[in-house]
N, C-alpha and C. Protein backbone atom coordinates (compact mmCIF):
# COMPACT_ATOMS: atom_id res chain seq x y z
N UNK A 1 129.95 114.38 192.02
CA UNK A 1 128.56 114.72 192.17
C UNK A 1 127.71 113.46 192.40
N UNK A 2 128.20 112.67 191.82
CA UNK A 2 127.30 111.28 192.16
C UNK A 2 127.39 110.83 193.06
N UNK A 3 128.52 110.56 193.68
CA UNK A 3 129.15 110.09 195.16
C UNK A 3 127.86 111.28 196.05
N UNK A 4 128.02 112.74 196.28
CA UNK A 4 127.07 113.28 196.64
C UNK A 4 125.56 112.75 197.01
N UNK A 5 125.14 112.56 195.50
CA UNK A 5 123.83 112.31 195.45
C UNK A 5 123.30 110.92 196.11
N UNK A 6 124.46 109.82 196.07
CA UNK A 6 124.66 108.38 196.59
C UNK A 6 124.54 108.86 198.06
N UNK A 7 124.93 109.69 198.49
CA UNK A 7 125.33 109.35 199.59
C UNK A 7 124.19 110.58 200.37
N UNK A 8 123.43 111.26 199.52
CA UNK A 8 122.26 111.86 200.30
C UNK A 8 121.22 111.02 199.97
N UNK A 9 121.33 110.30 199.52
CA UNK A 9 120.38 109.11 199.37
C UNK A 9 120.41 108.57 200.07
N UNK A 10 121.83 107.69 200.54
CA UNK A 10 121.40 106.54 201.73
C UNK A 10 121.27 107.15 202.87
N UNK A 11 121.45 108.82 203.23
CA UNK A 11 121.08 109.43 204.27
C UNK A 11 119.73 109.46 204.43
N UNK A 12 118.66 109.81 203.50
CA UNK A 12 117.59 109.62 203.34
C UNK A 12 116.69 108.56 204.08
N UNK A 13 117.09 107.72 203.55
CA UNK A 13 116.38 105.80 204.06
C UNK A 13 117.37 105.54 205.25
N UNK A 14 117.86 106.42 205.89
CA UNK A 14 119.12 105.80 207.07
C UNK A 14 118.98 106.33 208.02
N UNK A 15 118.04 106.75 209.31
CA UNK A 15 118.05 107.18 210.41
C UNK A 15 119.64 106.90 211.11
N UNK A 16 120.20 108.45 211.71
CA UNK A 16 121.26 108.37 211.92
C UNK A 16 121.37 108.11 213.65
N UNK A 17 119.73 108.52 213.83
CA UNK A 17 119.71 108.36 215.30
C UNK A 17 119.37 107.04 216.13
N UNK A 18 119.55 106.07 214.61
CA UNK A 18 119.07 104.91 215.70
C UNK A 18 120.64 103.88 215.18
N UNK A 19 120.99 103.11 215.68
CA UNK A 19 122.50 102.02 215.67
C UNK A 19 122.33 101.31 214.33
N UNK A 20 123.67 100.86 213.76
CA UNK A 20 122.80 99.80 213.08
C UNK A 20 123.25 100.17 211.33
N UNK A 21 123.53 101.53 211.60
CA UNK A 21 123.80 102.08 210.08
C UNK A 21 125.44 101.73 209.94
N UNK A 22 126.00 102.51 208.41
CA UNK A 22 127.16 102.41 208.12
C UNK A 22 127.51 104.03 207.98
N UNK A 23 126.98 104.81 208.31
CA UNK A 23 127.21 106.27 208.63
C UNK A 23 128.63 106.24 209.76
N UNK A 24 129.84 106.83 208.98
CA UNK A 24 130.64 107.10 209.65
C UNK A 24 130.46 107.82 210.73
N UNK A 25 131.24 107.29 212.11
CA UNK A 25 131.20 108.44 213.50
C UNK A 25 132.48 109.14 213.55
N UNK A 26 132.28 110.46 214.34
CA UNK A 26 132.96 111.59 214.32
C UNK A 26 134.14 110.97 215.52
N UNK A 27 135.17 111.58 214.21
CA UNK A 27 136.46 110.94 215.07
C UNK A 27 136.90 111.61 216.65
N UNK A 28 136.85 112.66 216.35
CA UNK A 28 137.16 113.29 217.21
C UNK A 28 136.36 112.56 218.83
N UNK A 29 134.93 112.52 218.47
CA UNK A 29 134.26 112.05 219.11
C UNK A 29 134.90 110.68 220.04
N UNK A 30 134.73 110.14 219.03
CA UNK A 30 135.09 108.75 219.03
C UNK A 30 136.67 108.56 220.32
N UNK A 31 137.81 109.49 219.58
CA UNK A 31 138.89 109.70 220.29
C UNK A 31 138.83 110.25 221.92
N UNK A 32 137.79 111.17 221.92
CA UNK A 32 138.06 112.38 223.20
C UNK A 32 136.65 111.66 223.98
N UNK A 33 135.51 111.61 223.23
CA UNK A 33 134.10 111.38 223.80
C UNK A 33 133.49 112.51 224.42
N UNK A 34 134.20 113.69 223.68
CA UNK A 34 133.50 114.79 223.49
C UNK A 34 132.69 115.55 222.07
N UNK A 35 131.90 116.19 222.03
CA UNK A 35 131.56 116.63 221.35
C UNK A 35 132.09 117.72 220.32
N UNK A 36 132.45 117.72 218.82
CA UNK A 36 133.14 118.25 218.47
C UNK A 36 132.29 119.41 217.82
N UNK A 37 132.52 120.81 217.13
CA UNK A 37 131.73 121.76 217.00
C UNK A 37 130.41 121.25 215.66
N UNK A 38 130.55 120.43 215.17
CA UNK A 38 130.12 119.61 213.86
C UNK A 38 129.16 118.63 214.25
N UNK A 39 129.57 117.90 215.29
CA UNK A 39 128.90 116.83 215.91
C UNK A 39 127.53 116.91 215.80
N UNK A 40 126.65 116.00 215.64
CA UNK A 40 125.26 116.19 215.04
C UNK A 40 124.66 116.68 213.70
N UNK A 41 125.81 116.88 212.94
CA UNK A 41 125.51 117.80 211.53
C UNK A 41 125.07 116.37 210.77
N UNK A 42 125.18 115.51 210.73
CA UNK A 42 124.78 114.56 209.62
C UNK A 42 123.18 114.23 210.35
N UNK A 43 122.74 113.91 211.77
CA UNK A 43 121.67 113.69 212.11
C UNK A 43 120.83 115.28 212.04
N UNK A 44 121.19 116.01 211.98
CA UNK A 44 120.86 117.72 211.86
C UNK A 44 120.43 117.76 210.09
N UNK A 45 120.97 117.13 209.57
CA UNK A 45 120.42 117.09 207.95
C UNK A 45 119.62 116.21 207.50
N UNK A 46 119.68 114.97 207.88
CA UNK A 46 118.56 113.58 208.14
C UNK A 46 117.31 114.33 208.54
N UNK A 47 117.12 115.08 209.62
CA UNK A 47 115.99 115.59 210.11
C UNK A 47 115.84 116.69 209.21
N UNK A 48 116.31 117.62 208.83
CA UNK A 48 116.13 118.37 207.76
C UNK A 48 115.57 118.18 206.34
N UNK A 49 115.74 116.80 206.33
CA UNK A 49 115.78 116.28 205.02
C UNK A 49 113.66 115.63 204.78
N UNK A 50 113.68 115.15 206.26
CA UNK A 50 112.46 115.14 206.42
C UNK A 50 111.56 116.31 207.36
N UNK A 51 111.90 117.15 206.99
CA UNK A 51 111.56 118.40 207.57
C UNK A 51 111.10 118.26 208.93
N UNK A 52 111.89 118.28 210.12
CA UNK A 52 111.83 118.47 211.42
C UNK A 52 112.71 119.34 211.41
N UNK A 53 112.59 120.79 211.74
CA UNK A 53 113.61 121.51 212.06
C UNK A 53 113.27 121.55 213.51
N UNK A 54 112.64 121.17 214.44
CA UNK A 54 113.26 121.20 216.08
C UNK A 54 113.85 120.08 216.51
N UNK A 55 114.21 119.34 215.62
CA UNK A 55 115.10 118.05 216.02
C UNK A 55 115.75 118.72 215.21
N UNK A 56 116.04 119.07 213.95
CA UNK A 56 117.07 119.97 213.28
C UNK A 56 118.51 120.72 214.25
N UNK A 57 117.75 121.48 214.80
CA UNK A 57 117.42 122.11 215.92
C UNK A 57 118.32 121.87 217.31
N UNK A 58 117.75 121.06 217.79
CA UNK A 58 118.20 120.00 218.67
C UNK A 58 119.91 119.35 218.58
N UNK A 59 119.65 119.20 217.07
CA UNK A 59 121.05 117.96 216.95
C UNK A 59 122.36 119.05 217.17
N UNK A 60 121.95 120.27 216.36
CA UNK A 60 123.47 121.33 216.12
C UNK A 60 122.83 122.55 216.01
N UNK A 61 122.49 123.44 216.97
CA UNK A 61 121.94 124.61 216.64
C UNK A 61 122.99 125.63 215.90
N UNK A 62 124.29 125.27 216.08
CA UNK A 62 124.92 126.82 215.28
C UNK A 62 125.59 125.98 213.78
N UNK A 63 125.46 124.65 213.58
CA UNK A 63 125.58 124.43 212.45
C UNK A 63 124.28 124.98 211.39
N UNK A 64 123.53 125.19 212.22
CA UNK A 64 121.90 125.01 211.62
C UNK A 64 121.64 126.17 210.83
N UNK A 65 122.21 127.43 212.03
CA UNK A 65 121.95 128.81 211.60
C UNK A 65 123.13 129.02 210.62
N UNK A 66 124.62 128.34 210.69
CA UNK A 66 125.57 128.63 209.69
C UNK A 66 124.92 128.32 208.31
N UNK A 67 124.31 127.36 208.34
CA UNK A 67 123.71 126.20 206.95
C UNK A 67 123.03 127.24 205.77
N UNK A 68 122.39 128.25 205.98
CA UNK A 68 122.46 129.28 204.98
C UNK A 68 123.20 130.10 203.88
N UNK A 69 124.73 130.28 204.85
CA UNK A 69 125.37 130.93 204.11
C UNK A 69 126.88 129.81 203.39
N UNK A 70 126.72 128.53 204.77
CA UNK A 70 127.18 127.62 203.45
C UNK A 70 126.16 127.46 202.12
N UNK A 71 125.04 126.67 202.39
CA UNK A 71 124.47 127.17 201.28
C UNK A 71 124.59 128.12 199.94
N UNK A 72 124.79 129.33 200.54
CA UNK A 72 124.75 130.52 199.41
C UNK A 72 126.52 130.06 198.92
N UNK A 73 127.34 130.13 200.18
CA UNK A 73 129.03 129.79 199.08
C UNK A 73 128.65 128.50 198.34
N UNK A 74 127.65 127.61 198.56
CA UNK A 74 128.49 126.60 197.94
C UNK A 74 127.34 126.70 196.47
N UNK A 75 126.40 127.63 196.41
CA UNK A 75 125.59 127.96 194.98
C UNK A 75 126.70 129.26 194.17
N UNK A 76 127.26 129.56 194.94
CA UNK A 76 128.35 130.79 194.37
C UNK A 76 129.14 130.12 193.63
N UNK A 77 129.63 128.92 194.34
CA UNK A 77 130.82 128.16 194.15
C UNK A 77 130.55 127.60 192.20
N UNK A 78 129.18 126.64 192.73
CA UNK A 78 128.63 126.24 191.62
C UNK A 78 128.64 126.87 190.23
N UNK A 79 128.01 128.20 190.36
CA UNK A 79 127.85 128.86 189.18
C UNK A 79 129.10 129.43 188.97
N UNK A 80 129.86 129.72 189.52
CA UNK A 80 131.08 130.22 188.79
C UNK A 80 131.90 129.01 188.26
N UNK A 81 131.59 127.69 188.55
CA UNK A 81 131.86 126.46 188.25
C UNK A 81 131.43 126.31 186.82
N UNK A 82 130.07 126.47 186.52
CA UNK A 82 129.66 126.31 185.28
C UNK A 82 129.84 126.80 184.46
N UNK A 83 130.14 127.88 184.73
CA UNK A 83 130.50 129.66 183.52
C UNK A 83 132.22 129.21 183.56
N UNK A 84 132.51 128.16 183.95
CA UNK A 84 133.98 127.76 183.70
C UNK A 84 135.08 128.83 184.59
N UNK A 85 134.47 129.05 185.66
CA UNK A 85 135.49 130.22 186.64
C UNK A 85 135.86 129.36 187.83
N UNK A 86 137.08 130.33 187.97
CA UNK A 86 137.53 129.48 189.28
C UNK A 86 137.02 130.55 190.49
N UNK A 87 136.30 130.15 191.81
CA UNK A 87 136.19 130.78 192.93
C UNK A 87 136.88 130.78 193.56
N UNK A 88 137.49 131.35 194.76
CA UNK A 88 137.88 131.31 196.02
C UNK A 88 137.64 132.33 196.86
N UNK A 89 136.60 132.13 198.21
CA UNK A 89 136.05 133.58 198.24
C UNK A 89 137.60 133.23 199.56
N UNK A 90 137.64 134.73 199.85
CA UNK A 90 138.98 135.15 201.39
C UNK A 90 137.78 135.68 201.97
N UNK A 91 138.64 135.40 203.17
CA UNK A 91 138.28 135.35 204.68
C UNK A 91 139.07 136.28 205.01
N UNK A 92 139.10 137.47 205.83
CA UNK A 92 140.43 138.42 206.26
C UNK A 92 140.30 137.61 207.75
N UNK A 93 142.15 137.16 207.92
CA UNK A 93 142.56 136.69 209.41
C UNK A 93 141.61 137.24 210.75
N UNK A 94 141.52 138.12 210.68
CA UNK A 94 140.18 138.43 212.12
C UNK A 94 138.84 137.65 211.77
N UNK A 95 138.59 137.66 210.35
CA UNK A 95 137.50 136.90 210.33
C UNK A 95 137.75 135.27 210.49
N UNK A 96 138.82 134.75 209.92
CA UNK A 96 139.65 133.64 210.34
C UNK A 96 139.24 132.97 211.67
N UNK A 97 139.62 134.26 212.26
CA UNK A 97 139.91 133.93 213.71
C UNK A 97 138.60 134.26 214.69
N UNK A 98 138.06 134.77 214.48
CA UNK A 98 136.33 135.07 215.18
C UNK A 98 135.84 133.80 214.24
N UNK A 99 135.72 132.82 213.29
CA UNK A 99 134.95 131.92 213.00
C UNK A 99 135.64 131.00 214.07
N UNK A 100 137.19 130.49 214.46
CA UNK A 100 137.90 129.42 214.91
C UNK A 100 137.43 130.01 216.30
N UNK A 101 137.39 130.96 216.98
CA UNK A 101 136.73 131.46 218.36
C UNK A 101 135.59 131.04 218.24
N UNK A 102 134.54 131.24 217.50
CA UNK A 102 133.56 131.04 217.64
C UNK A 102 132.75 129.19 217.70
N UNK A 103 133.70 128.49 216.65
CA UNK A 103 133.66 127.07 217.01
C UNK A 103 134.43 126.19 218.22
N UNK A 104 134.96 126.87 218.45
CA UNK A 104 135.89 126.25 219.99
C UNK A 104 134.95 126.65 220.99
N UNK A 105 133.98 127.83 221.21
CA UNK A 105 133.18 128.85 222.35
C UNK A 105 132.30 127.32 222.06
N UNK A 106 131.75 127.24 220.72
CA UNK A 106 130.55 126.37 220.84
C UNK A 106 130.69 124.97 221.56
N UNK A 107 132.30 124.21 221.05
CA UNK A 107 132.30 122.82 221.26
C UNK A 107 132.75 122.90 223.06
N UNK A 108 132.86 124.20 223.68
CA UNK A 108 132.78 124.06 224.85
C UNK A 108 131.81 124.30 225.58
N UNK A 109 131.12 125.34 225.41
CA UNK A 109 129.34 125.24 225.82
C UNK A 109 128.50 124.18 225.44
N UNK A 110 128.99 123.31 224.44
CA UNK A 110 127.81 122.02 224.40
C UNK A 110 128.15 120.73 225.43
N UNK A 111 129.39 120.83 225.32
CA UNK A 111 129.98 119.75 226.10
C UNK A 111 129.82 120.32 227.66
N UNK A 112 129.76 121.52 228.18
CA UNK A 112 129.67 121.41 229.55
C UNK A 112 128.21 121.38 229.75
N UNK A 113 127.13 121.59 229.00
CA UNK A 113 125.51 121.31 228.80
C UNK A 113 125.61 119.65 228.35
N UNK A 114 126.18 118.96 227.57
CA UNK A 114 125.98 117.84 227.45
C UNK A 114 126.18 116.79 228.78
């Protein structure tokens, strides 16, 4: 949790959109020099963080709209954490597989728009 909080901190004071930082780059990226379905999620939360959601927006639109219901698993996660429970929510394989369709559809529509 501290590591967390450390590290939304130096996101905070750390513009991800300008050079210069120690913000890890996306490997994938890095490897292919394409855009991977994730890509922009750390500058997508920077701007979030200082409330621009059309640069929000901008950086990862379907991370943006997912960011809710991570949200809600990861407050689910929490409280059954505290009440001393173990979570694990399932996914049924079609749903599996329409999320892994659905991030491959994206990292290829951004990249042929990028």
């Amino acid at each position: 949790m501290c590591a967390g909080v450390a590290g939304a901190g130096y996101l905070y004071v750390t513009d991800p959109h300008q050079p210069g930082h120690l913000l890890p780059q996306c490997p994938f990226r890095y490897v292919t020099g394409l855009l991977c379905p994730a890509c922009g999620g750390t500058r997508m939360v920077y701007d979030l963080m200082h409330g621009h959601l059309g640069r929000a927006w901008l950086d990862n639109r379907a991370l943006l709209l997912a960011s809710p219901l991570a949200l809600a698993l990861l407050g689910t996660w929490m409280v059954h954490g505290l009440r001393g429970r173990r979570w694990r929510p399932r996914l049924a394989p079609w749903a599996q597989a329409l999320v892994l369709l659905g991030a491959v559809a994206w990292a290829v529509a951004r990249n042929l728009v990028h």
